[in-house]
Structure formats: C-alpha cells, structure tokens
Protein backbone atom coordinates (compact mmCIF):
# COMPACT_ATOMS: atom_id res chain seq x y z
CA UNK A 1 0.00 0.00 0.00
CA UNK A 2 1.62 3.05 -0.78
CA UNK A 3 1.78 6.08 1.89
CA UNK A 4 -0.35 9.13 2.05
CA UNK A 5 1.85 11.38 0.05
CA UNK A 6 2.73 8.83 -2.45
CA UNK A 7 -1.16 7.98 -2.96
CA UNK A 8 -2.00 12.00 -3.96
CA UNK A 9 0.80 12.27 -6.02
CA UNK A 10 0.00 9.28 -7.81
CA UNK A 11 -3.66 10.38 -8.31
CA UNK A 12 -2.31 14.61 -9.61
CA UNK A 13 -0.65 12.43 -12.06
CA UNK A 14 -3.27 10.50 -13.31
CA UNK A 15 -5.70 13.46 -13.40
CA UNK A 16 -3.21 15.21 -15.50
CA UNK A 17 -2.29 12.89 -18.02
CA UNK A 18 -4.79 12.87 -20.51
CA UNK A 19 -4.23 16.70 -20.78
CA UNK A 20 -0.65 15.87 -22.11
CA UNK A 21 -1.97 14.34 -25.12
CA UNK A 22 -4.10 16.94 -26.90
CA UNK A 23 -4.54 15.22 -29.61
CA UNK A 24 -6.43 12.63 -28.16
CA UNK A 25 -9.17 14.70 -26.00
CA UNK A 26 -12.64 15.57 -27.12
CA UNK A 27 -15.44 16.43 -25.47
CA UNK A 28 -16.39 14.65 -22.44
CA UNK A 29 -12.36 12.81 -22.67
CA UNK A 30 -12.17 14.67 -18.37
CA UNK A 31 -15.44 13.38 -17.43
CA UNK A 32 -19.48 14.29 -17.33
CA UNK A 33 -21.41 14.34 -14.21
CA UNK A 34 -24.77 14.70 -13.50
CA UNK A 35 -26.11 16.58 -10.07
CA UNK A 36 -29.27 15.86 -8.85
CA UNK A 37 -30.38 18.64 -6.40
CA UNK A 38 -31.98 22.13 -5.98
CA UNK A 39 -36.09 21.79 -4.15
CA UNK A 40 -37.46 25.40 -4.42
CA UNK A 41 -35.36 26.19 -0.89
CA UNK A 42 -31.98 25.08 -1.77
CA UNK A 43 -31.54 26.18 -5.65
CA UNK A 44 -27.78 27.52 -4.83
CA UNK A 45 -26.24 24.19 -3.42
CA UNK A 46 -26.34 22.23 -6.89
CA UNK A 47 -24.75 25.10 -8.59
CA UNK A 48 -21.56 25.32 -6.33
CA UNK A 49 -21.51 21.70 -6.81
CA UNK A 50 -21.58 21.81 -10.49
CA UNK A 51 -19.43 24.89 -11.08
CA UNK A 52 -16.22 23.37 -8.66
CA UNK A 53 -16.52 20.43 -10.87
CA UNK A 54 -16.19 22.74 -13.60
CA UNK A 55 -13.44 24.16 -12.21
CA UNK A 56 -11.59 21.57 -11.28
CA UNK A 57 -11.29 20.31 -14.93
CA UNK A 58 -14.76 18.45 -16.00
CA UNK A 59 -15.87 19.00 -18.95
CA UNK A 60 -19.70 18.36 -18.64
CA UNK A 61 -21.84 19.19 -15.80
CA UNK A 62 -25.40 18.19 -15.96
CA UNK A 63 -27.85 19.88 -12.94
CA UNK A 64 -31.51 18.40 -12.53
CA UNK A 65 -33.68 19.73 -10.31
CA UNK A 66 -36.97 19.66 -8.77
CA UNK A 67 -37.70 23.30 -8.95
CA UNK A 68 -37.74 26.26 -11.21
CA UNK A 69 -34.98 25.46 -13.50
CA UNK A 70 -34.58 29.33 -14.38
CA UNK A 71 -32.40 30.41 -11.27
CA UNK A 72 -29.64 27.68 -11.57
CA UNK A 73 -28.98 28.82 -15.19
CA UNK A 74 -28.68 31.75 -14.01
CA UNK A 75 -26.12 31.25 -11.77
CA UNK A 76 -24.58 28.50 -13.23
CA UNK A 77 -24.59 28.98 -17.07
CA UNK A 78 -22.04 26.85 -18.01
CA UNK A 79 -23.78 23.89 -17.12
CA UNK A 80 -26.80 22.02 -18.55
CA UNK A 81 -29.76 22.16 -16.40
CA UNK A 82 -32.79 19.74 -17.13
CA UNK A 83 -36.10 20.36 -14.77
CA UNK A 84 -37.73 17.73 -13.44
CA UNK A 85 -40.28 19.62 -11.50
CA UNK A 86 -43.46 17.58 -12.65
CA UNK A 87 -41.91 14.84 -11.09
CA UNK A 88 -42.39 16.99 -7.75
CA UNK A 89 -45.73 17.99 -8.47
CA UNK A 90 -46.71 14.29 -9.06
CA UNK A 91 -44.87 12.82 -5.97
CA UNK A 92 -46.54 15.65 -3.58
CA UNK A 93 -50.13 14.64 -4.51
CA UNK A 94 -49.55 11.45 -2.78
CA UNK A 95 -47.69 13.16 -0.15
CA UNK A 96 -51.10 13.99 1.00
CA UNK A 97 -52.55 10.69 1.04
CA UNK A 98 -52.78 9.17 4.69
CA UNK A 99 -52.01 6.05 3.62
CA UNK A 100 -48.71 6.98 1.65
CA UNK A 101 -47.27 5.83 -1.53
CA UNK A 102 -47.96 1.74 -2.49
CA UNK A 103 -44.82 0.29 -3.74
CA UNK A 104 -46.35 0.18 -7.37
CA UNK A 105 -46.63 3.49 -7.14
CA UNK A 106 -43.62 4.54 -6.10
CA UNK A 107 -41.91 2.38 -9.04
CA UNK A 108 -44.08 4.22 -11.90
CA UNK A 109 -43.10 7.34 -10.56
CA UNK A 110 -39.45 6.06 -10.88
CA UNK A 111 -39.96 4.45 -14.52
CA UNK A 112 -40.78 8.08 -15.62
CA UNK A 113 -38.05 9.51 -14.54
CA UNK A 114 -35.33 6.58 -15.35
CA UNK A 115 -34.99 7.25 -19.03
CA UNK A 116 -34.10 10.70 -18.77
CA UNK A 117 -31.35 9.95 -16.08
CA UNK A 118 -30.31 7.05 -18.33
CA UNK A 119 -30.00 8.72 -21.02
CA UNK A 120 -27.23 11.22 -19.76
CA UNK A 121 -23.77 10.29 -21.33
CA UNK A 122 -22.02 10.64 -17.50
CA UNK A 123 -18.80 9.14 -16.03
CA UNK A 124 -20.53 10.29 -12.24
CA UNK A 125 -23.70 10.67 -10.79
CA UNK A 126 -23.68 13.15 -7.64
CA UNK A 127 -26.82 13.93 -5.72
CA UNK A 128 -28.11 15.75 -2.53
CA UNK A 129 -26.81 18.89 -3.23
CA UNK A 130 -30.09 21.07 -2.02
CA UNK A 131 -32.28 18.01 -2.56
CA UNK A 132 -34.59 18.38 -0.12
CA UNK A 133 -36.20 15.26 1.51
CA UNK A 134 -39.29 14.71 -0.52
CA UNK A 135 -41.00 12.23 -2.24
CA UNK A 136 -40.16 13.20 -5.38
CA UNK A 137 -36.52 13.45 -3.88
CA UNK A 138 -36.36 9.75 -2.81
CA UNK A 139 -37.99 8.70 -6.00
CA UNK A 140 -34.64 10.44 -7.42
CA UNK A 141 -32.37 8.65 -4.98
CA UNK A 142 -33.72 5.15 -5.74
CA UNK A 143 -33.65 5.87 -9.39
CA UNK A 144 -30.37 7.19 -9.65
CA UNK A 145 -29.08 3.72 -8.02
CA UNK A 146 -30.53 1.91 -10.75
CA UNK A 147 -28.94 4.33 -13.44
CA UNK A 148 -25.28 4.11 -11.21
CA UNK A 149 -25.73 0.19 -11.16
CA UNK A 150 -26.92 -0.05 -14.91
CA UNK A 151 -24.24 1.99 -16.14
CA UNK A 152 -21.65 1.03 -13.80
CA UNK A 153 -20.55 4.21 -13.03
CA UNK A 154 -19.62 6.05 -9.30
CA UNK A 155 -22.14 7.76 -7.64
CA UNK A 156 -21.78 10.80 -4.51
CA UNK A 157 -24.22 10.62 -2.24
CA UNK A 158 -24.41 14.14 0.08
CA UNK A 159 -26.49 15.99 1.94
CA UNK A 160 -30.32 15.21 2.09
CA UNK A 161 -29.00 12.68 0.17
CA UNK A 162 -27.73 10.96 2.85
CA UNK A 163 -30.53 11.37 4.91
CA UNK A 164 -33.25 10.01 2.33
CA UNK A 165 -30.73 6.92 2.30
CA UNK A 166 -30.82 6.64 5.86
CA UNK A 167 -34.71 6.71 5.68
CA UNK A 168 -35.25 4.43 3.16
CA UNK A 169 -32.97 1.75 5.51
CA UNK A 170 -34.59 2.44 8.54
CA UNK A 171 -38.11 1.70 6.56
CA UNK A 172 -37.04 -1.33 4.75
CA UNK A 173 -36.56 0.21 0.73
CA UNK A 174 -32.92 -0.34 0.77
CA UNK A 175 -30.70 -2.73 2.95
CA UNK A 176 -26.86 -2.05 4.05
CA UNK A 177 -24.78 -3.35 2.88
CA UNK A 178 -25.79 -1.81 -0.72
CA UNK A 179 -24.69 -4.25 -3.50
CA UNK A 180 -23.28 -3.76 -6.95
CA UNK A 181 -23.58 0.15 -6.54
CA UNK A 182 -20.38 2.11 -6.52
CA UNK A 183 -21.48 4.59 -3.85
CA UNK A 184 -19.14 7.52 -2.25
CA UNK A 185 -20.43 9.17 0.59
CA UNK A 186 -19.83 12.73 2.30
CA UNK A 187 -21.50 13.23 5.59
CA UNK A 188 -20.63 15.77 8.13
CA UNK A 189 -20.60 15.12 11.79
CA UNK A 190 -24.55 14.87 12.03
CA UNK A 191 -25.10 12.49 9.05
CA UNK A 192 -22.10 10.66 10.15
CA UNK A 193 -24.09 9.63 13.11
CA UNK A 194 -27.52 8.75 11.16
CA UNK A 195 -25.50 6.41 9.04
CA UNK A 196 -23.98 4.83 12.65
CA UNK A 197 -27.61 4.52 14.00
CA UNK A 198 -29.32 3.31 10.79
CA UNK A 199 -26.82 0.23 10.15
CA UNK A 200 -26.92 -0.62 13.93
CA UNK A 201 -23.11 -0.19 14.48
CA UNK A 202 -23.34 0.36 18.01
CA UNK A 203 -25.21 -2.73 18.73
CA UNK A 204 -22.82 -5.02 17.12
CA UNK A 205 -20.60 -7.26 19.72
CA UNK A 206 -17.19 -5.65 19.01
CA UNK A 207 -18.38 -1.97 19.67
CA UNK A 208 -20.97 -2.15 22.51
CA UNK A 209 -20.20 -0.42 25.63
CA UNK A 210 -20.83 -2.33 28.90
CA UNK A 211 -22.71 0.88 30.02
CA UNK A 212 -24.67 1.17 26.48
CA UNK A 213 -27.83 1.29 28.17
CA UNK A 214 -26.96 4.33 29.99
CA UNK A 215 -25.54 6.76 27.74
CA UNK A 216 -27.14 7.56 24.10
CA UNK A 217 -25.78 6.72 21.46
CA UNK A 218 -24.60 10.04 20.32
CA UNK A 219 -22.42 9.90 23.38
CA UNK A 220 -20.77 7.30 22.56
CA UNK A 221 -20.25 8.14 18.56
CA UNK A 222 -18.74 11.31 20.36
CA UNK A 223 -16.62 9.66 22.18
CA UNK A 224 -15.10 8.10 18.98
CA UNK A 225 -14.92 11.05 17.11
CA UNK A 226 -13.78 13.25 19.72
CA UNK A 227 -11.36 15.36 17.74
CA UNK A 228 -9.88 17.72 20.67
CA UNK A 229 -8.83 21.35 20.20
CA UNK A 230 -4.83 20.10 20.86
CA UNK A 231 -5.74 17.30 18.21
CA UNK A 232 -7.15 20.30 16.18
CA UNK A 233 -3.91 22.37 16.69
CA UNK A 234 -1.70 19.58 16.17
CA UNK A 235 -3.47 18.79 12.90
CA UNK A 236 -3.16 22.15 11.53
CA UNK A 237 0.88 22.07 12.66
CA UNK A 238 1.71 19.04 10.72
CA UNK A 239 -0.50 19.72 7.63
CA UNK A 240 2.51 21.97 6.60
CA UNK A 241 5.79 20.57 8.66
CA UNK A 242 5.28 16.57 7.78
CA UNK A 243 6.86 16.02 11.69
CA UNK A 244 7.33 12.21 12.08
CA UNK A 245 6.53 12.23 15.59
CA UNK A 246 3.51 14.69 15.08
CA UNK A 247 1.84 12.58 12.57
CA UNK A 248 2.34 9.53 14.88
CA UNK A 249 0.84 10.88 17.54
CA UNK A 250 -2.04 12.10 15.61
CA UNK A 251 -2.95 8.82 13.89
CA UNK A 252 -2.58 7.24 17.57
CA UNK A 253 -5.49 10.14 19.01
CA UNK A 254 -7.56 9.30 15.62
CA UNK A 255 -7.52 5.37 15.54
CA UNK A 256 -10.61 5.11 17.36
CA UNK A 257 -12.57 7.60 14.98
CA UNK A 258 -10.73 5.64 11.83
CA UNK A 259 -11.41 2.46 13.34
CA UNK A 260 -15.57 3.51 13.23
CA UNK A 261 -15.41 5.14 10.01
CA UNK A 262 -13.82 1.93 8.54
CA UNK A 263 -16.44 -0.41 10.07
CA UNK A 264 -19.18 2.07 8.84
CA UNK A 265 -17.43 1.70 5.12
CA UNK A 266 -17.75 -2.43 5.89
CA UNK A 267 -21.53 -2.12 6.59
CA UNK A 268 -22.51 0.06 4.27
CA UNK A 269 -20.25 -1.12 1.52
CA UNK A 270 -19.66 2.42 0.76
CA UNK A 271 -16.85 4.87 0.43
CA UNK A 272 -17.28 7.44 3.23
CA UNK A 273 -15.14 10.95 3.40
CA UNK A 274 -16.23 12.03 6.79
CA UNK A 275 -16.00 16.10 6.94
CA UNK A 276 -14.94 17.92 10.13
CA UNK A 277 -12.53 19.49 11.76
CA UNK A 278 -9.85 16.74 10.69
CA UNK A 279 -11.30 15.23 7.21
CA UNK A 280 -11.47 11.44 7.36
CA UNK A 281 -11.03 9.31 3.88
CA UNK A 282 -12.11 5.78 4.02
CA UNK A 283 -11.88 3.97 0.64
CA UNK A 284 -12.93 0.51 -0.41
CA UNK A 285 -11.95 -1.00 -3.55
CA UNK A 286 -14.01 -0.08 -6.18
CA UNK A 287 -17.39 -2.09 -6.81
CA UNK A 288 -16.14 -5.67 -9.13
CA UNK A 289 -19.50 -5.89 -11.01
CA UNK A 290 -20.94 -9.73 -11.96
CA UNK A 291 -20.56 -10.86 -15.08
CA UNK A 292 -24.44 -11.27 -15.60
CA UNK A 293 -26.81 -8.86 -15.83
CA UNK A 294 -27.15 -6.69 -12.44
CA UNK A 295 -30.79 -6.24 -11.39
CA UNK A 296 -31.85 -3.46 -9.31
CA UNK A 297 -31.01 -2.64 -5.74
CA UNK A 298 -33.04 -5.02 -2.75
CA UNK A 299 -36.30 -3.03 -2.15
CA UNK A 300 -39.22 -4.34 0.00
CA UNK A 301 -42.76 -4.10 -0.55
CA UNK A 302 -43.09 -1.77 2.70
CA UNK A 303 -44.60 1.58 1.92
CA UNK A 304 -42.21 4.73 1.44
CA UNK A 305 -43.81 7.33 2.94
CA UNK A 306 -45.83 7.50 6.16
CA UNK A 307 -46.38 4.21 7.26
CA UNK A 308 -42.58 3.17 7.84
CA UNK A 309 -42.67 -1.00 7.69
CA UNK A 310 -43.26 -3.04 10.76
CA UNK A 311 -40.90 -6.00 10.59
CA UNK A 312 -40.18 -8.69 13.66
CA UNK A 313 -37.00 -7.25 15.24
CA UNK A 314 -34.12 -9.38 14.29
CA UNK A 315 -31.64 -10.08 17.31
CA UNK A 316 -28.19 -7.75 16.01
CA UNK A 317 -25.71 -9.98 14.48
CA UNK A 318 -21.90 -9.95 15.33
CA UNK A 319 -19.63 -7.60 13.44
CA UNK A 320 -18.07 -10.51 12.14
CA UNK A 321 -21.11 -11.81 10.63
CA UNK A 322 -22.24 -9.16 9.25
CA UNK A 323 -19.18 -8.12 7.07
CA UNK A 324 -18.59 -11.35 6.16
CA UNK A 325 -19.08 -10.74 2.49
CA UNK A 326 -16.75 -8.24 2.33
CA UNK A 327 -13.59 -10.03 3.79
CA UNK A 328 -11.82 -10.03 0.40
CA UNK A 329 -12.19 -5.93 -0.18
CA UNK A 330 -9.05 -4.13 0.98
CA UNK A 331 -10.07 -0.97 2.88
CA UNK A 332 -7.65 2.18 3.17
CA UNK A 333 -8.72 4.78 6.14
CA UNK A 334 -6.67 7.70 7.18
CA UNK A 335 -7.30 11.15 8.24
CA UNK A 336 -6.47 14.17 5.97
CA UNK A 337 -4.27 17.09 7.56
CA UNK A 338 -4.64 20.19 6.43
CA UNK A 339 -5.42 23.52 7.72
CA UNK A 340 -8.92 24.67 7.84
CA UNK A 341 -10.59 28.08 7.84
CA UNK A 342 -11.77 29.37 11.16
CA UNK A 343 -15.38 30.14 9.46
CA UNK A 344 -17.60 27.67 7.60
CA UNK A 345 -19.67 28.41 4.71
CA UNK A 346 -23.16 27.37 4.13
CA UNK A 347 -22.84 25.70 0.93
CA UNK A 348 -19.24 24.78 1.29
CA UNK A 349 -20.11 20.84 1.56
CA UNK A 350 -21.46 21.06 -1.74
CA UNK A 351 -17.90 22.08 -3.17
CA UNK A 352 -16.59 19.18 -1.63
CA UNK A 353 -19.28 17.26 -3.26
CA UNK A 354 -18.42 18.64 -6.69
CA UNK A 355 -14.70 18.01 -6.45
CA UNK A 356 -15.23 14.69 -5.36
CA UNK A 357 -17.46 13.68 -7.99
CA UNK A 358 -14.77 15.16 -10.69
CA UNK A 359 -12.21 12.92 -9.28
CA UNK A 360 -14.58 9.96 -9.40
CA UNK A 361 -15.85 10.79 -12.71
CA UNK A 362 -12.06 11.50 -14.13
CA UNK A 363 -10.95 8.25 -12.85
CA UNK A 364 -14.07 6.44 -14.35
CA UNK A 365 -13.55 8.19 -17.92
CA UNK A 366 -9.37 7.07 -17.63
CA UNK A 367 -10.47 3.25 -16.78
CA UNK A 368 -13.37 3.75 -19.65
CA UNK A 369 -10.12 4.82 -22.22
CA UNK A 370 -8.18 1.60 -20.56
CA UNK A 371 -5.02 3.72 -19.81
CA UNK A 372 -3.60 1.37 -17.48
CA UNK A 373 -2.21 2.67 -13.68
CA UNK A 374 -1.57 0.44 -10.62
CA UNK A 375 -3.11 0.31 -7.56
CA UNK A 376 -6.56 1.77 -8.07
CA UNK A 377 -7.53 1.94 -4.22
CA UNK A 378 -4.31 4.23 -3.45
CA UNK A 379 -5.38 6.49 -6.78
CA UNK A 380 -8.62 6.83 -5.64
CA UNK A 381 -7.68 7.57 -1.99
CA UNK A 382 -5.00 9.74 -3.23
CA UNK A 383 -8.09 11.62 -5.51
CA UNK A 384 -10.73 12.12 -2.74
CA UNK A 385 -7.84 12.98 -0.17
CA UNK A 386 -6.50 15.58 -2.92
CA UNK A 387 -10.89 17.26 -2.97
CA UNK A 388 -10.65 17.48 0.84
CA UNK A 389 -7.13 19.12 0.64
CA UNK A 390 -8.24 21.50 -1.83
CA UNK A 391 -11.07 22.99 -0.42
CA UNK A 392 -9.67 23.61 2.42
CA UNK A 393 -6.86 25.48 0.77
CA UNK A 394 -9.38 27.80 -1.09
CA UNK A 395 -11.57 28.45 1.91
CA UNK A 396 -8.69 29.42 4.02
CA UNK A 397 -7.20 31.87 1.54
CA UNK A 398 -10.64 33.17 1.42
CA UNK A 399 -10.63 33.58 5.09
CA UNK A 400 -7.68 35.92 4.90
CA UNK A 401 -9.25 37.95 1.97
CA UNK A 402 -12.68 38.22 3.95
CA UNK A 403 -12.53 37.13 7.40
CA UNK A 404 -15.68 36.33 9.41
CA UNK A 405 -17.86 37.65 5.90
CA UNK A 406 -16.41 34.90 3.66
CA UNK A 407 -19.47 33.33 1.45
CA UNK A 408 -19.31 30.35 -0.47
CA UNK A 409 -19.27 32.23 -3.55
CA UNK A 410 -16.11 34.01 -1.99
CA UNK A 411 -14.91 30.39 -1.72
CA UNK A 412 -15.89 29.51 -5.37
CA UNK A 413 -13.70 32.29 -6.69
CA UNK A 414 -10.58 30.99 -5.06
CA UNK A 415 -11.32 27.37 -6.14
CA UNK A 416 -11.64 28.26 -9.59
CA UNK A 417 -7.71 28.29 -9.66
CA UNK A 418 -7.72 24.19 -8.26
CA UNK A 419 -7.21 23.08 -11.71
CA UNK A 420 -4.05 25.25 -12.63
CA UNK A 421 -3.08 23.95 -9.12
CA UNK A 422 -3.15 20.56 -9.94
CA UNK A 423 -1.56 21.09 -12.86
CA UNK A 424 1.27 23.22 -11.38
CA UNK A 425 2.21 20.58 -9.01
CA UNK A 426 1.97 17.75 -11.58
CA UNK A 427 4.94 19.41 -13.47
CA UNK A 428 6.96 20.18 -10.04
CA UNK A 429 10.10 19.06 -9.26
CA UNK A 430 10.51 20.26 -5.82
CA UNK A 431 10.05 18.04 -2.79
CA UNK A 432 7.37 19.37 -0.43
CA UNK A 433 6.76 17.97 3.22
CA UNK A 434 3.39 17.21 2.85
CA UNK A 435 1.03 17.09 -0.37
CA UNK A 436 -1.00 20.24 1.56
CA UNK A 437 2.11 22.19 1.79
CA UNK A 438 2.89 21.62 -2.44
CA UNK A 439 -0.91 22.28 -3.05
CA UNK A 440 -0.93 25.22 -0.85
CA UNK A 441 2.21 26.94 -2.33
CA UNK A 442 1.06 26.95 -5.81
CA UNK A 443 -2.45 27.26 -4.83
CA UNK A 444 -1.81 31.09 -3.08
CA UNK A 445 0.66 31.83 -6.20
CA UNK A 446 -2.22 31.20 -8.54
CA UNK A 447 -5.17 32.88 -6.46
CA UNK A 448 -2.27 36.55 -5.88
C-alpha cells in the first residue's frame, strides 16, 4: 500500500495525463457528471456543486432539479440544467394521502423519470446537493441507483442525500450493505451519526459499551470522534511541517474515529469521506461488477412514505457476521491534515461534493479509455484525499481575503484556480513535506 503522500501524487498524475496528449481529447475525454439537487429552498447548493466540478477540470456538468430550473442557469450557465419539476408535483399529490405511496406506485413514478437519467452520457452521478427530503426526492435517490448500477458508473451521495438513504434503511426500501452500486459518501458530523444509527453499528458485539444502556448513542459516537482542540492544533501544525513524531501521535489520538469510520465503510459497503474538523477518507476497492446482468437494488414491498414498515425485530448480528461478504475488499482509512478556515460556509459541503465527484468521474472516464495505472484503491484515496485538501486550501485563503464575511461564492472564486493547481504541481520538481504544503504553495501563487 503506498503512503499518504505517495497515494496523492500518484492520483495529480493520473488526473493530468490525458491533458498531455491533446490530440487525443474531445469532449467529455475529463469526465461528465450529472447533479441531482436544488427543491425550491436550496436552488444555490447544486450550482456550487456543479461549477467546482467545472473548475476543477470536468468537462460536462449536468444539474436536474426539482424546482424552477430558471435560477440555476442563471447562476450556473455553463452547465446544462434539465427540470424535473413535474416529477415533484406528481410525488406531492400522494404526499397527502394518509395512507402513503404503495410500492407500485412509487416504481411508476421512478420508470418516468429513469430514461431521462439514463440517457445522460455521464462518467458520475452526484446527488443531494439542495435536494430536499421529498417524495419526489427519494424517488430520485432510488432511481439514480438503478442508473449508477446499470451503467456502472460512481455515484456521490451528500447531503439530504444521505438522509433520504438513511430513511429508506430504517423503513425497509434499501438494505446495508448496498450491492453492486459504486457509492461515495460525504457526511458531516450529524449524518455521520444517522448512518452509525441506521446500520446498527453500536449494537454489534465488538463496539458495545458495557454501560450502552446508559448513555445515548450520540455519546458514545462522540466519544469516537472526539477530535480535541490540541488534536485540532496539532493537525493544523503538521499539515505543513510533515513532523514524524507529530503525525504519529495524531494517527494514535484518531484510531478510534478511523477504526468507526472503517467499520461504517464495511456495513454500508460504501466509500465514506467524513468532513470535520480533521477530514477522514475511508476507501474501499471499487465495486467488481458480476458478469451477468445486475438487477436493481433489494427493495421491499413496505410503503415509502408515512407508514414506515413493521418487521419482527431481528436479534443484532456480530460484526463478524455481518461483514462477512466483504472479507476479500481491501479498505484504506486515514485522516487528511490540512489547515482549515476558522469560518464555515453554508454551501461549502457542496464544493466538496463537486470536487469529489470530478475525481470519481475522471478516474471512471481514464479506466473507460483503458489507460492502465496500478493500484486503483491508493489512486482513488490519493483523488478524494487531494478534494478534501483542496477545499480547504481555497476556503482558508478566502478567510484571509474576507474574514468572518467569507461566502461560499467568496470560496468559489478561489477554487476556480484548483485546476491550474493541480496542474502546477503535476509538473513540479521540488520536494514538499506534505502534499498540503505543495498544493498550498502553488495554490496562493495562482489565487495573488
């Protein structure tokens, strides 16, 4: 396995390869993503998603939303936005129904909307940016599944997104671990702890607490992810200095947060970069489709909506047991150091989204071309550790310009440079410390 610095490097240079051949791009060569997002409250977030993707180096970004398309184009012009906002006014009338939605239902509202997501010539699927938790929105969650499992392509899951998945577990749609879907996920501290509820981590025989019964369960997740403010400061020291005995130290305060995150990535069978004070990557090996035909992702018969589905509770398996079919993936987990702006943007999760979903969608177009690089777990670690690193660089330059008024379109402005970044350090022959200290030096020459 190769080491942290070795992993980013080898990603920047797989990113940056197919720009060395001119000759042999066209359209769509640096990947096409699709963002599913933007209800009528949240029409912003699915714009910064698709413009740092944009920036980063994609070539197509796709938005569809479930509200007035007229306001993304507006603010993000350079991508293609399709509205989907029947599908919305559909899915609400049987919001209102006491009974809910009836699993036939819920599937013909899906088949309408499948061929227009299938259609889409992506590398990526990314959605929850300003979803909203809807109907209509889960219809879009299931559905994109099936497109990410037809296709074969990755999929980001963010936001409401992750809290729509969450839902659909805890009422029997959809059952962890998630099979033959290659699914990346982004939760902050809160969703974090859904996902840790949902797929009964807590109550599994290597994890429980002899005082469980007494103390909540978000007590103990806190007690896992307790990320101190010396941890904090330490994190911030060593993001630029590389110190040995530092980074040791670290890794030994963060072992029980890594150790949860990497058990979460086992249930789930999902990717996970955890966001936070200290950014956590956790990357599995990337989804080895059957040979046959894949059919859709498990779904019950239970209703979606209001009447959640009342099964027998099952007595909670060992850990052991229940990861069992995943002994043979190999599973890299490591925190990402790098220093982080004192203030934090509304909206700035969704440029994390974006920059994720480039990476994912680059790698998937390289792999499509059948340029051949080695170890695809440390490129793809390397690649979602290289997202995190990046926007924190552009928020904290940001924070100097601004201070306490920084916005995330102040944020957007310095991330537009992440691509002549990556570039930059691609083509460097100096030795750096750390990857953040490399990325940050030719990340504050291009943004002056």
């Amino acid at each position: 396995m190769l080491t942290f610095q070795e992993s980013v490097s080898l990603f920047i240079k797989t990113f940056v390869k197919p720009f060395e051949s001119p000759e042999k791009l066209h359209k769509g060569s640096s990947g096409r993503i699709a963002f599913i997002g933007g209800c009528d409250e949240y029409i912003g977030a699915p714009s910064f998603a698709a413009l740092s993707s944009l920036f980063l180096g994609c070539d197509y970004a796709y938005v569809l939303c479930l509200s007035n398309p007229n306001p993304i184009r507006m603010l993000c012009p350079d991508a293609v936005v399709i509205e989907m906002k029947k599908l919305y006014e559909i899915a609400r009338e049987f919001e209102f129904q006491e009974s809910g939605i009836s699993s036939s239902d819920f599937f013909g509202l899906s088949s309408r909307v499948y061929p227009t997501i299938n259609a889409l010539r992506v590398n990526a699927l990314s959605i929850g940016s300003g979803l909203g938790r809807s109907l209509a929105a889960k219809v879009m969650l299931y559905t994109c599944m099936k497109v990410a499992q037809h296709k074969r392509i990755p999929m980001v899951v963010d936001g409401d997104g992750i809290t729509l998945l969450c839902d659909m577990v805890r009422d029997g749609w959809l059952e962890f671990p998630i099979k033959n879907v290659d699914i990346t996920l982004t939760p902050n501290f809160r969703e974090l702890l859904a996902l840790c509820i949902v797929s009964k981590i807590f109550e599994s025989d290597e994890i429980r607490k002899d005082d469980h019964k007494k103390r909540s369960v978000e007590d103990i997740f806190k007690e896992f992810m307790n990320i101190s403010s010396q941890t904090f400061s330490l994190s911030q020291a060593v993001s630029t200095s590389g110190d040995a005995e530092i980074l040791s130290s670290l890794d030994d305060r963060l072992k029980d947060a890594c150790s949860l995150i990497t058990k979460l990535c086992k249930l789930t069978n999902c990717s996970i970069l955890s966001k936070g004070a200290i950014d956590i990557v956790c990357v599995k090996e990337p989804v080895k489709f059957s040979a046959t035909k894949s059919t859709a992702p498990s779904v019950s018969d239970s209703p979606v909506c209001r009447t959640p589905s009342k099964q027998p509770k099952q007595p909670v398996p060992s850990l052991e047991q229940m990861i069992a079919h995943d002994r043979d993936f190999e599973i890299v987990c490591k925190p990402v150091y790098s220093l982080k702006s004192p203030c934090r943007a509304a909206g700035q999760g969704d440029i994390i989204a974006g920059a994720v979903s480039t990476v994912l969608a680059s790698l998937n177009a390289i792999k499509v071309r059948q340029d051949v690089f080695p170890d695809e777990i440390s490129k793809r670690f390397g690649g979602l550790a290289c997202a995190s690193i990046l926007v924190s660089i552009a928020a904290v330059l940001t924070y100097h310009k601004y201070s306490i008024g920084l916005t995330t379109s102040d944020i957007l402005k310095s991330f537009k440079f992440a691509g002549k970044t990556v570039e930059k350090v691609s083509k460097s022959s100096v030795a750096f410390p750390t990857p953040f200290s490399s990325l940050f030096k030719y990340f504050n020459d291009a943004v002056e």
